[in-house]
C-alpha atoms as a PDB file:
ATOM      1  CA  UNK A   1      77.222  72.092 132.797  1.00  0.00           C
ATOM      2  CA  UNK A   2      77.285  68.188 132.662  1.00  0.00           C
ATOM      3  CA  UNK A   3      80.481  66.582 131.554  1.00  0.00           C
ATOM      4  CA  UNK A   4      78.744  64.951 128.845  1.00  0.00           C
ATOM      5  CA  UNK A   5      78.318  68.835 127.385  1.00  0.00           C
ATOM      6  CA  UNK A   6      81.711  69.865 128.669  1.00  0.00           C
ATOM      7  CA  UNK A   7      83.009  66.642 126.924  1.00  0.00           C
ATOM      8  CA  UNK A   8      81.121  67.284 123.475  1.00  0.00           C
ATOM      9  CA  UNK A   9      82.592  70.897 123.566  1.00  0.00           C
ATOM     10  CA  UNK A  10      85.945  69.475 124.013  1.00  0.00           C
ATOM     11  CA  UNK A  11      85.953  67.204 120.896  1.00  0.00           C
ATOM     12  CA  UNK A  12      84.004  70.124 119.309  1.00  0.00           C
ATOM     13  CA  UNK A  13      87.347  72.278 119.527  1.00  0.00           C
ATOM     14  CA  UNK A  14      89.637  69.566 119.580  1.00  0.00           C
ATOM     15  CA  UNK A  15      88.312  68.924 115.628  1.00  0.00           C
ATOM     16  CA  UNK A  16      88.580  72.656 114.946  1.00  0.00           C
ATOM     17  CA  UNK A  17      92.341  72.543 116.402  1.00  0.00           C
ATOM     18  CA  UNK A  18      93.175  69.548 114.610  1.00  0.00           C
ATOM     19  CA  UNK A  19      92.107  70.944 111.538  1.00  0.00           C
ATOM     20  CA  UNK A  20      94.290  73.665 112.005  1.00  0.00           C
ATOM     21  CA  UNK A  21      97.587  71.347 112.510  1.00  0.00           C
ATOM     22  CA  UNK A  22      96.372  69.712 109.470  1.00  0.00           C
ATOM     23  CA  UNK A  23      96.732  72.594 107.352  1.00  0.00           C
ATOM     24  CA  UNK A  24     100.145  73.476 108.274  1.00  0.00           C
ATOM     25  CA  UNK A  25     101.579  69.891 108.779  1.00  0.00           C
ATOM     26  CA  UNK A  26     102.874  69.207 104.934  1.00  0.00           C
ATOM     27  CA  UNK A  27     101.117  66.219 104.516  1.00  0.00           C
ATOM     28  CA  UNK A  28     100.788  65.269 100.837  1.00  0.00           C
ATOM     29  CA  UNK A  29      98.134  62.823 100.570  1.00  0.00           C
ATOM     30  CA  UNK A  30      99.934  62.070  96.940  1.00  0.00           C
ATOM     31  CA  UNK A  31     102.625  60.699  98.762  1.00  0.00           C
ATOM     32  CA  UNK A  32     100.575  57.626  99.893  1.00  0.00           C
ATOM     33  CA  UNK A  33      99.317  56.653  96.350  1.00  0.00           C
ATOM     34  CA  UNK A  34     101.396  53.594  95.457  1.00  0.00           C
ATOM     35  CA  UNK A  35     103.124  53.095  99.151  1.00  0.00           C
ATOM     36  CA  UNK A  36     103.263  49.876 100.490  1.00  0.00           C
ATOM     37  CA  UNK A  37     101.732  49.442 103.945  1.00  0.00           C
ATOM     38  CA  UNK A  38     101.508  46.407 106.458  1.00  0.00           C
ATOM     39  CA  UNK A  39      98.783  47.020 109.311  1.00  0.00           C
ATOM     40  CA  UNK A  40      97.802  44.522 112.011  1.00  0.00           C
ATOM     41  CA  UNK A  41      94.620  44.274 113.544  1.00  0.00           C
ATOM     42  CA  UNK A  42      92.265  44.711 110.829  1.00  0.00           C
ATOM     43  CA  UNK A  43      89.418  43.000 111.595  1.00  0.00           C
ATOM     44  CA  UNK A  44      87.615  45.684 113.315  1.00  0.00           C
ATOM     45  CA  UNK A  45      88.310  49.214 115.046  1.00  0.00           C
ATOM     46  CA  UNK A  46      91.069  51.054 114.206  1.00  0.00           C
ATOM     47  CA  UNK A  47      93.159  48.718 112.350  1.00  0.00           C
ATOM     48  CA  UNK A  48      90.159  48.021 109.665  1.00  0.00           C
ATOM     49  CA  UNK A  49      88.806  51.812 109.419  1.00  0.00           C
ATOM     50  CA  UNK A  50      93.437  52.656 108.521  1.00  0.00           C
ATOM     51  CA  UNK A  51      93.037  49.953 106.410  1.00  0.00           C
ATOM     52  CA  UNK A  52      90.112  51.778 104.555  1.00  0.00           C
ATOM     53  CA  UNK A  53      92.050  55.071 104.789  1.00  0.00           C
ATOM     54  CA  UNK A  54      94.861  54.207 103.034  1.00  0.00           C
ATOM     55  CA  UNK A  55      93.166  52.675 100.380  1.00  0.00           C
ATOM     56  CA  UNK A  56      90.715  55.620  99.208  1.00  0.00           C
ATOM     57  CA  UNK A  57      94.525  57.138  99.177  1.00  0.00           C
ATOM     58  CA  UNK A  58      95.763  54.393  96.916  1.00  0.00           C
ATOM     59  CA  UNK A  59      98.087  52.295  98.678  1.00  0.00           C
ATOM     60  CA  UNK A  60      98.754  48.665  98.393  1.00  0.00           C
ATOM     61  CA  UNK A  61      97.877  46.952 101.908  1.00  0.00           C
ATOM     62  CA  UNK A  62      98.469  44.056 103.719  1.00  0.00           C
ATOM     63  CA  UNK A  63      96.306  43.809 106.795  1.00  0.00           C
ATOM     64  CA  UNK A  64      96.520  40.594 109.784  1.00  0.00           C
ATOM     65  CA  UNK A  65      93.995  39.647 112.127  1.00  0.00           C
ATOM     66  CA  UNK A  66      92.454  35.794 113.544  1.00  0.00           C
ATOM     67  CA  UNK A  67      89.558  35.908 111.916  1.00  0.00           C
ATOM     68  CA  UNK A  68      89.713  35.323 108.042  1.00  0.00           C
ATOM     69  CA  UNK A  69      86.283  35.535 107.261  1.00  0.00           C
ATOM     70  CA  UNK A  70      86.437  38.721 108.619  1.00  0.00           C
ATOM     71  CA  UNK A  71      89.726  39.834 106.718  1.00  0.00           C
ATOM     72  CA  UNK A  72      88.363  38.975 103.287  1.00  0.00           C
ATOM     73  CA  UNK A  73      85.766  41.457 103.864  1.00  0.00           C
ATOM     74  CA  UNK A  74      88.113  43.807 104.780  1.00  0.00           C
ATOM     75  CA  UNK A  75      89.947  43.399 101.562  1.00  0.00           C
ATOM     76  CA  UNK A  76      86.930  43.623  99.431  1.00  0.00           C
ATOM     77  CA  UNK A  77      85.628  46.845 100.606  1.00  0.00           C
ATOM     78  CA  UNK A  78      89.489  48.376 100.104  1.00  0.00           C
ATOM     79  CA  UNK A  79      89.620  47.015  97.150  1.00  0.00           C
ATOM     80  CA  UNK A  80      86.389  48.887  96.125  1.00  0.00           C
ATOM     81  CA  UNK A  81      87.481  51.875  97.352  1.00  0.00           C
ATOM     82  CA  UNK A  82      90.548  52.502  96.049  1.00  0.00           C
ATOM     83  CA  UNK A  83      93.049  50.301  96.832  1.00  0.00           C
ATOM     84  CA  UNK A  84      95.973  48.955  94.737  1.00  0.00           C
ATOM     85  CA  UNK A  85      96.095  45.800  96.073  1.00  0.00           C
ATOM     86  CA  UNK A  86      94.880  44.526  99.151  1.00  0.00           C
ATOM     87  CA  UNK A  87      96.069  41.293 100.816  1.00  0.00           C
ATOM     88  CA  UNK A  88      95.873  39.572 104.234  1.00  0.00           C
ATOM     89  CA  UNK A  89      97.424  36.824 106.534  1.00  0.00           C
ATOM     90  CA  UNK A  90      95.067  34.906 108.809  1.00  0.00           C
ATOM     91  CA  UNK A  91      97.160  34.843 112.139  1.00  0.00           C
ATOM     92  CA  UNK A  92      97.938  35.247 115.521  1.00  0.00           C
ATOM     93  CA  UNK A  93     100.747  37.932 116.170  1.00  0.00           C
ATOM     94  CA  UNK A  94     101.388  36.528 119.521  1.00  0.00           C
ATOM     95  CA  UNK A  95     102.666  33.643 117.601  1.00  0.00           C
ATOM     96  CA  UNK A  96     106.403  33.893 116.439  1.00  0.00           C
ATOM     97  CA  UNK A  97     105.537  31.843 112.929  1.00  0.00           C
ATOM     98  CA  UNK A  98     102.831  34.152 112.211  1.00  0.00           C
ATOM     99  CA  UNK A  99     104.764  37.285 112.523  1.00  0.00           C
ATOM    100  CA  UNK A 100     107.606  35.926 110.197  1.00  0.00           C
ATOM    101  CA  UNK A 101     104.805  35.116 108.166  1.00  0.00           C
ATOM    102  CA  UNK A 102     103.097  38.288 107.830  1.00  0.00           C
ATOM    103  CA  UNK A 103     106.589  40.168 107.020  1.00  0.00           C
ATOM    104  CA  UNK A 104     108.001  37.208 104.512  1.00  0.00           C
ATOM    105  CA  UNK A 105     104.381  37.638 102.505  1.00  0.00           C
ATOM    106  CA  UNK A 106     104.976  41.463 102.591  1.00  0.00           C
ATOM    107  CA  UNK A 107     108.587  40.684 101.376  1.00  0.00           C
ATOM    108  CA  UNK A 108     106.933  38.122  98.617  1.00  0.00           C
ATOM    109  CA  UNK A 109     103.464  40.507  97.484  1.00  0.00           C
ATOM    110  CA  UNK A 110     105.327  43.874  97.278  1.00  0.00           C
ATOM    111  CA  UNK A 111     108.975  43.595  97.386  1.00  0.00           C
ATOM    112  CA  UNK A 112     109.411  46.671  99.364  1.00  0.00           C
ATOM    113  CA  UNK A 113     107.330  48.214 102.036  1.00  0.00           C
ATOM    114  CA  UNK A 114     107.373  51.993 103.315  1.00  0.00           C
ATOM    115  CA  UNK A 115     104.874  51.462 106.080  1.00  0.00           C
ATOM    116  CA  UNK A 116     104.181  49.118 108.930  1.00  0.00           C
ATOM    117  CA  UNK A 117     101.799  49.861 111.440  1.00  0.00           C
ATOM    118  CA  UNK A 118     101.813  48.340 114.444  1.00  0.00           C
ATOM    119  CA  UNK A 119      97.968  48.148 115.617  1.00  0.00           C
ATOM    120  CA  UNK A 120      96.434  45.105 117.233  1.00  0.00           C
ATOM    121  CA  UNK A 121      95.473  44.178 120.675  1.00  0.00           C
ATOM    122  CA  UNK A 122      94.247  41.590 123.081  1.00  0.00           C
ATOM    123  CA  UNK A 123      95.251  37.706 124.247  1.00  0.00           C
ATOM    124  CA  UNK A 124      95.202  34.239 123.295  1.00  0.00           C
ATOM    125  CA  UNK A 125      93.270  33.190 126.377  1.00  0.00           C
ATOM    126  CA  UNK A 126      90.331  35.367 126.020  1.00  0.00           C
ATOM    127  CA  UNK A 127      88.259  38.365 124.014  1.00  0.00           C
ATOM    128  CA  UNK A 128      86.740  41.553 125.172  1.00  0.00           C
ATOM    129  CA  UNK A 129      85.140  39.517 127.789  1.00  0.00           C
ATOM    130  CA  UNK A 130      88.231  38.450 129.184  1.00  0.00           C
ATOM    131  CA  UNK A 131      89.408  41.489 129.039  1.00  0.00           C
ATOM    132  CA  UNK A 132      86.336  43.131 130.559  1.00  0.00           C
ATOM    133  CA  UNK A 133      87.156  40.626 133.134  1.00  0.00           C
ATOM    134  CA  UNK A 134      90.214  42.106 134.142  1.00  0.00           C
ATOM    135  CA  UNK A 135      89.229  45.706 134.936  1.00  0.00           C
ATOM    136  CA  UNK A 136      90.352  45.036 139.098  1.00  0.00           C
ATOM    137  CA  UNK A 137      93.189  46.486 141.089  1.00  0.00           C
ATOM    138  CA  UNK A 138      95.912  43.821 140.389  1.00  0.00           C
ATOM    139  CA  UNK A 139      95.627  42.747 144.192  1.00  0.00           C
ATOM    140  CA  UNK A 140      92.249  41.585 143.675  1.00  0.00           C
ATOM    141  CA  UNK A 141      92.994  39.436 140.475  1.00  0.00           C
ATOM    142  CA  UNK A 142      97.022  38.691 139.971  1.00  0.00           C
ATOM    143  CA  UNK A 143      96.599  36.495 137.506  1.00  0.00           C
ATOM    144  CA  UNK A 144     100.204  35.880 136.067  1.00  0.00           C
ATOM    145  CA  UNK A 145      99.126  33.446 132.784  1.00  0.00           C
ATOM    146  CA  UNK A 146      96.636  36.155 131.459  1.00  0.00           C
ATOM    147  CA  UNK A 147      99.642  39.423 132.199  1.00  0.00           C
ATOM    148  CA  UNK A 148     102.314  36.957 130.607  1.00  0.00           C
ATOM    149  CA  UNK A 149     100.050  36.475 127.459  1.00  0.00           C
ATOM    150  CA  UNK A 150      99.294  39.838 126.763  1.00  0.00           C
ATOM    151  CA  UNK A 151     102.651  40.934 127.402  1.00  0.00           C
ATOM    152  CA  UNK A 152     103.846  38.615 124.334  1.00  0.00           C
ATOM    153  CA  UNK A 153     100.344  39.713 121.888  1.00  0.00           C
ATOM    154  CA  UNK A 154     100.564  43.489 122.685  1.00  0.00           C
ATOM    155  CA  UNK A 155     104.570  43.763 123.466  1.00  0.00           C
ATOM    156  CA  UNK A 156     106.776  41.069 122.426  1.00  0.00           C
ATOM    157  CA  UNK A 157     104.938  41.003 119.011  1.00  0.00           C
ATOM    158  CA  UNK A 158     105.203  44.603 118.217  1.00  0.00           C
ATOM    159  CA  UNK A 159     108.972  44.250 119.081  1.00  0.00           C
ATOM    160  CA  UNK A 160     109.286  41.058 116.918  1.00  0.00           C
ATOM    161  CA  UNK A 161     107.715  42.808 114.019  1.00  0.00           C
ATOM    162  CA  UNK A 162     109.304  45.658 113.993  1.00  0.00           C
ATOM    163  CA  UNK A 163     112.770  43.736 113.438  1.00  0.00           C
ATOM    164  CA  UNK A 164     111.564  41.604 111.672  1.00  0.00           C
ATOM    165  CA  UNK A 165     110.540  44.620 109.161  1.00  0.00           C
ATOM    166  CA  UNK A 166     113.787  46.808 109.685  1.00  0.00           C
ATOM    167  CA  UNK A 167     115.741  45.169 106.875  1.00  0.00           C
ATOM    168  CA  UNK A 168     112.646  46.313 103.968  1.00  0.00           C
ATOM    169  CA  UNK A 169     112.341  49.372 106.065  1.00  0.00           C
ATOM    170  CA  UNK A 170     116.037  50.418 105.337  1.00  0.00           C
ATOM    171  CA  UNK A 171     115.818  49.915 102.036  1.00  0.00           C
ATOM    172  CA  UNK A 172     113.073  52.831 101.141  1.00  0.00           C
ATOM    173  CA  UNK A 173     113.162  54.827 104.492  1.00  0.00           C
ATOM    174  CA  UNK A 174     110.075  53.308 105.793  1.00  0.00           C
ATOM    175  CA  UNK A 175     107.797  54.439 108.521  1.00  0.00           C
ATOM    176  CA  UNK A 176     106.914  52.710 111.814  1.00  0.00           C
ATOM    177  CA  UNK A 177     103.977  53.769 113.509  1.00  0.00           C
ATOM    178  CA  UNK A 178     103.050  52.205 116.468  1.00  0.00           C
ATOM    179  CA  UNK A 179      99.613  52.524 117.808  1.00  0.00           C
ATOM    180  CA  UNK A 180      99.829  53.505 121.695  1.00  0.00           C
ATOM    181  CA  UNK A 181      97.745  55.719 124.304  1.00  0.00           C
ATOM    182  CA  UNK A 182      98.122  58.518 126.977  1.00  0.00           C
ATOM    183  CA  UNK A 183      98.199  54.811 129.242  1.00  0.00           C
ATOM    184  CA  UNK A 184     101.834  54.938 128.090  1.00  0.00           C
ATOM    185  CA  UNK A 185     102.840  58.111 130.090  1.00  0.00           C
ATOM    186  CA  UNK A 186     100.037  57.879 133.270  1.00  0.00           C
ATOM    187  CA  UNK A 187      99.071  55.574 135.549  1.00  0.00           C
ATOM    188  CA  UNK A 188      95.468  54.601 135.854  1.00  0.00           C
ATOM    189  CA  UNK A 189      93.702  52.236 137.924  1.00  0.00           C
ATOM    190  CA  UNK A 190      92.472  49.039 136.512  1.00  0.00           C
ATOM    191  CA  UNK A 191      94.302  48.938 133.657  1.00  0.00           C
ATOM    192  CA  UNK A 192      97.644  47.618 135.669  1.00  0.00           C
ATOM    193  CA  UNK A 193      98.585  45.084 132.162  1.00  0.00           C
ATOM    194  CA  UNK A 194      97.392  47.645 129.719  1.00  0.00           C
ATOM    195  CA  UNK A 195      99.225  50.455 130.926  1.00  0.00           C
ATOM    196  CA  UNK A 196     102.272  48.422 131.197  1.00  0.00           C
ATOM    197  CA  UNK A 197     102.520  47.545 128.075  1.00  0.00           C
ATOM    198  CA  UNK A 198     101.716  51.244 126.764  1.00  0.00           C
ATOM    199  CA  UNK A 199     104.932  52.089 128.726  1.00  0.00           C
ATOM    200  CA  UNK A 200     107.371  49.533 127.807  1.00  0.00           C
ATOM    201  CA  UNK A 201     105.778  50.200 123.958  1.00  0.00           C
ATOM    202  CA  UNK A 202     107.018  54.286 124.488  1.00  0.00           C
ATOM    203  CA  UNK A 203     110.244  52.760 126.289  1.00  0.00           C
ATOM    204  CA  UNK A 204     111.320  50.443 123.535  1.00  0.00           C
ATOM    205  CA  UNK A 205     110.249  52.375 120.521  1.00  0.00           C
ATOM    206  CA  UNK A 206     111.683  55.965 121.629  1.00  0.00           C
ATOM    207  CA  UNK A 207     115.414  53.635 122.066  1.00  0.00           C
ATOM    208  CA  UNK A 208     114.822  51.958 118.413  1.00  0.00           C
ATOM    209  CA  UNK A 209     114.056  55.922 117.237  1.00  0.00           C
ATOM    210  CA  UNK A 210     117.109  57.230 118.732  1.00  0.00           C
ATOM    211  CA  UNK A 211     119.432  54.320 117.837  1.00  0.00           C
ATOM    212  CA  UNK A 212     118.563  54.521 114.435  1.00  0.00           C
ATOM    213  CA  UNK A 213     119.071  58.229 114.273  1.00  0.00           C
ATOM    214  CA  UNK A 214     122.727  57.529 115.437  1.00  0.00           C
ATOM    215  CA  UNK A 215     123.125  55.247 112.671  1.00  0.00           C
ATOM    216  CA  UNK A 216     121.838  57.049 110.430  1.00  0.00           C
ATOM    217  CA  UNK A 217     119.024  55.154 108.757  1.00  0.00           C
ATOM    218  CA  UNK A 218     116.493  56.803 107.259  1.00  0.00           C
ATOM    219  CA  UNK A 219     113.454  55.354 109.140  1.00  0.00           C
ATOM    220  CA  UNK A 220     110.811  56.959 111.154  1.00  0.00           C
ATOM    221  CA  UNK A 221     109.373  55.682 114.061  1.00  0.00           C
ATOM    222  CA  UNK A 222     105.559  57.410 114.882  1.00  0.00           C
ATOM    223  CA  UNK A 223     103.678  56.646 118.738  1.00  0.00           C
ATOM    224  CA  UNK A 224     100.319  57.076 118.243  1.00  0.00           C
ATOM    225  CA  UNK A 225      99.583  58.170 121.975  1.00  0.00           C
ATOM    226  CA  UNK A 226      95.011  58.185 121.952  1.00  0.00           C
ATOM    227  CA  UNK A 227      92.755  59.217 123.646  1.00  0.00           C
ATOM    228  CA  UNK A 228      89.646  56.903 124.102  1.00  0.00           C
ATOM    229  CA  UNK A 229      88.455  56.039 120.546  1.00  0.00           C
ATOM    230  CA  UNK A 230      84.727  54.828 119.640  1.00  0.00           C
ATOM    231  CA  UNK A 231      85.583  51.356 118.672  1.00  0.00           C
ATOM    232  CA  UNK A 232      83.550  48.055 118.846  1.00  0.00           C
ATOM    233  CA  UNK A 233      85.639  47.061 121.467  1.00  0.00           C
ATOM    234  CA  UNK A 234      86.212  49.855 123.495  1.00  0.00           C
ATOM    235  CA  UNK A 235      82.253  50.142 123.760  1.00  0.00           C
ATOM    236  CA  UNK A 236      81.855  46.434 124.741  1.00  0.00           C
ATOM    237  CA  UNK A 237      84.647  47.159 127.575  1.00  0.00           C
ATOM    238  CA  UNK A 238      82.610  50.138 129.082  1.00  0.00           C
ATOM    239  CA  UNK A 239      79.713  48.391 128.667  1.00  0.00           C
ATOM    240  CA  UNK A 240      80.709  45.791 130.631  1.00  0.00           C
ATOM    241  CA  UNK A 241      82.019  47.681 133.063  1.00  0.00           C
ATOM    242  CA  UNK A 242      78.998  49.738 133.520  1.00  0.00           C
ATOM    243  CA  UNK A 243      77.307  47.013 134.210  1.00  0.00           C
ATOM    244  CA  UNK A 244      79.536  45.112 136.941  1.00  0.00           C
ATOM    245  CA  UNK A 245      80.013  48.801 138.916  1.00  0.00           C
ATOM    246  CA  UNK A 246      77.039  49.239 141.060  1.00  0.00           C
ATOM    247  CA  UNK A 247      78.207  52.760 141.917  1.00  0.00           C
ATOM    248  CA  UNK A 248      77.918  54.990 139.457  1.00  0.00           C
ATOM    249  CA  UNK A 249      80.989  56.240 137.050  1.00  0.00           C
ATOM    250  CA  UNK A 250      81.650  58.120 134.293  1.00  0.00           C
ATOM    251  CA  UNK A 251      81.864  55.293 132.415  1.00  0.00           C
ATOM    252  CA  UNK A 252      78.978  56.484 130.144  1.00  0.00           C
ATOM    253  CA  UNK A 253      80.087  59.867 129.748  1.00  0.00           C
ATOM    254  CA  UNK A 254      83.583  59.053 128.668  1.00  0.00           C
ATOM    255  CA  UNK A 255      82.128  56.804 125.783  1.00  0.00           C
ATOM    256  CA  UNK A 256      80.061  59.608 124.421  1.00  0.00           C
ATOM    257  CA  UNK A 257      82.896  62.110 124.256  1.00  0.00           C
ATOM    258  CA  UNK A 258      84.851  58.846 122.774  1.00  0.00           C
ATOM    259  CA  UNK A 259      86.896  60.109 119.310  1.00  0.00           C
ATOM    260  CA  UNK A 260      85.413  59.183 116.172  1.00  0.00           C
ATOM    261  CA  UNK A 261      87.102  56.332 114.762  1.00  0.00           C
ATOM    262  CA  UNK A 262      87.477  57.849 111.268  1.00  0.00           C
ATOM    263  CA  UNK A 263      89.103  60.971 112.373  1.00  0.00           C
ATOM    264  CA  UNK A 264      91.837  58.800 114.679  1.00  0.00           C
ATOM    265  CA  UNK A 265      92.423  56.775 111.465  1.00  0.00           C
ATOM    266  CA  UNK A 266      93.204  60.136 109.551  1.00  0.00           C
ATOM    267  CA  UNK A 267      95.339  61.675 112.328  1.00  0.00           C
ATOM    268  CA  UNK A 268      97.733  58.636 113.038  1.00  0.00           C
ATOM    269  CA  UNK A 269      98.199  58.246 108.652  1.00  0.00           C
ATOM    270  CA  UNK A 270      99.451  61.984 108.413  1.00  0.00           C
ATOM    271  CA  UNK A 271     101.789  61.149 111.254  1.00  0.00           C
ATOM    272  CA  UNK A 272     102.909  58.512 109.764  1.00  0.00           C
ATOM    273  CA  UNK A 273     103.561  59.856 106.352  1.00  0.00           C
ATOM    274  CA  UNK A 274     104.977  63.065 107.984  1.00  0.00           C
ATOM    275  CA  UNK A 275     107.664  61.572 109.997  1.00  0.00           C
ATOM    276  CA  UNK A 276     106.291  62.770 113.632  1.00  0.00           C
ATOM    277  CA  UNK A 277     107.714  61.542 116.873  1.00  0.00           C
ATOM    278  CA  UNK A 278     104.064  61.218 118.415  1.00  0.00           C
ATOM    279  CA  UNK A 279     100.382  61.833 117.535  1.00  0.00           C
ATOM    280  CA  UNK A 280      98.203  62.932 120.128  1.00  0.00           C
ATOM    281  CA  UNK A 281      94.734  62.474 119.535  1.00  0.00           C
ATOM    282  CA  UNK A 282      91.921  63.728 120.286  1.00  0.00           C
ATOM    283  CA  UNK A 283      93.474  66.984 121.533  1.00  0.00           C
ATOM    284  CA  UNK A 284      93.048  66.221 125.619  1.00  0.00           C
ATOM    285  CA  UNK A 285      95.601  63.078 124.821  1.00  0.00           C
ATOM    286  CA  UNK A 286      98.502  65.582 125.447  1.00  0.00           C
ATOM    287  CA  UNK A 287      97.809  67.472 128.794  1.00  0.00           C
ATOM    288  CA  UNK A 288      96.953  64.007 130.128  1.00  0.00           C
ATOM    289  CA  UNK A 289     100.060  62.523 128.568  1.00  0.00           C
ATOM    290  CA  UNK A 290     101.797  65.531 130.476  1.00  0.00           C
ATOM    291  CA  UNK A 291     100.308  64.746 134.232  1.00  0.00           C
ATOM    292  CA  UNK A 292     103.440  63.406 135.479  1.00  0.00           C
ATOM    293  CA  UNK A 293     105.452  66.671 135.033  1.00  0.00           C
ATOM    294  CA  UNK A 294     102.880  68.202 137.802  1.00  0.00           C
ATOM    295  CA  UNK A 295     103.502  68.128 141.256  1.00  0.00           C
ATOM    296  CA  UNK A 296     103.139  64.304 142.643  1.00  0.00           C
ATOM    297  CA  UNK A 297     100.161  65.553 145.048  1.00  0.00           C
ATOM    298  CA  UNK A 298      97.831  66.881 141.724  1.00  0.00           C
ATOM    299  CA  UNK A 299      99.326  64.010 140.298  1.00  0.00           C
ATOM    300  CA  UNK A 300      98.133  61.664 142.880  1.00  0.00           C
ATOM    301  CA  UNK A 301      94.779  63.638 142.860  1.00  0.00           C
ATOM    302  CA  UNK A 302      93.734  63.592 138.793  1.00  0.00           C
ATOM    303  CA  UNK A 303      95.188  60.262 139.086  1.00  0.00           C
ATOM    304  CA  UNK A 304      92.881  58.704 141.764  1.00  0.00           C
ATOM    305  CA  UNK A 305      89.789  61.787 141.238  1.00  0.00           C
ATOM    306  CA  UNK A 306      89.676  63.080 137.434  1.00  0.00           C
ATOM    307  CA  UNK A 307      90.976  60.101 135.511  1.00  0.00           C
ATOM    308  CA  UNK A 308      89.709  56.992 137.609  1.00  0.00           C
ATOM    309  CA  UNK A 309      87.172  54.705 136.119  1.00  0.00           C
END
């Protein structure tokens, strides 16, 4: 059986599974009408299909990308389907201004806010090209200004947010839910700047969650740890890729058994609203998560084998 089938079959059951967590996780959907929610990187993927979520559920949103044009489309179609109010803030998060920004105008538009959701990715010196650009073993292409930069949009950001946020979070026991992958917890080649940041996001936001459970404070913090997702960009990345490789990979098959964007979007809200620790999604996020408590030689091999690009 081809992995394409074996793949299929896998999100098949995966669907089934998570529909039996859903049922028994106590998520209200009620409990989202009204809430106030701050997501970054809406302008496509992820971030804009939560942002469409949460307003069929009837929350009042404040999404952030670069690209405005972009984000008042956004904010139209939530508005039509459901939303409260819908607002944005044209910016780059790798910026300090703009993240001070983004929380002050959440401060100003809703007074409170009970979720913020901590979503985009990418750099200041490039797109998905540059990005595409990058999939070599770091010995082949060190290049220190593009790891610095993404370190500060995907890292330093999330961290400046977040404390930036904590003072509106105290007030109504807000939620933090960080968006993060099964790169957090594994190695994998290629991805040397991405899966640094995925660890230093599961470092930094598993301290905040345990310092402010010794204070006391009634704030969640939710790691979204994916799974490959069908996104616009993720499918530009693999393309890309399948196209510079001249030996064949599973590049294609991966992207077919890739998690449907909609159902990712559902899975990290009820999370979020139900105060998890993690979210792992689609269901072969966790074993893979889990490949460093195996010996280091079936590490080594599902690492360099199974898992490789």
């Amino acid at each position: 059986m081809s992995r394409l089938v074996w793949g299929s079959l896998g999100v098949l059951l995966g669907a089934v599974g998570l529909g039996v967590y859903w049922s028994r996780d106590g998520f209200d959907p009620e409990s989202i009408r009204g809430a106030t929610v701050v997501i970054t990187g809406c302008s496509t993927g992820i971030g804009e299909e939560m942002a469409y979520q949460y307003a069929r559920l009837g929350a009042k949103i404040l999404i952030t990308a670069r690209r405005e044009n972009r984000l008042k489309e956004v904010v139209a179609k939530a508005m039509s389907l459901g939303a409260q109010e819908a607002h944005y803030v044209a910016g780059d998060m790798g910026k300090a201004e703009d993240c001070e920004r983004t929380i002050q105008t959440a401060r100003e538009k809703f007074g409170r806010l009970d979720y913020l959701v901590l979503n985009h990715v990418g750099s200041s010196l490039g797109s998905v090209s540059k990005l595409a650009e990058n999939l070599k073993f770091w010995e082949d292409n060190p290049d220190m200004d593009f790891f610095v930069d993404f370190l500060n949009v995907n890292l330093i950001s999330y961290v400046r947010l977040a404390s930036l946020a904590l003072p509106l979070l105290k007030e109504g026991g807000g939620h933090i839910v960080v968006m993060s992958s099964f790169g957090g917890r594994i190695p994998t080649m290629y991805f040397s700047y991405g899966n640094t940041v995925k660890f230093a996001l599961d470092g930094f936001f598993s301290c905040l969650r345990a310092e402010l459970k010794k204070a006391d404070r009634n704030v969640s913090v939710t790691i979204a740890m994916l799974g490959l997702v069908h996104t616009p960009n993720v499918e530009a990345v693999m393309k890309v890729s399948i196209q510079k490789r001249e030996e064949k990979t599973g590049d294609e098959a991966a992207l077919a058994m890739a998690a449907p964007l909609d159902q990712t979007a559902q899975a990290v809200i009820r999370g979020g609203a139900t105060r998890a620790r993690e979210i792992y999604y689609p269901f072969y996020s966790w074993p893979i998560s889990n490949i460093r408590r195996l010996p280091a030689f079936l590490e080594d091999y599902l690492v360099l084998n199974v898992l490789a690009p």
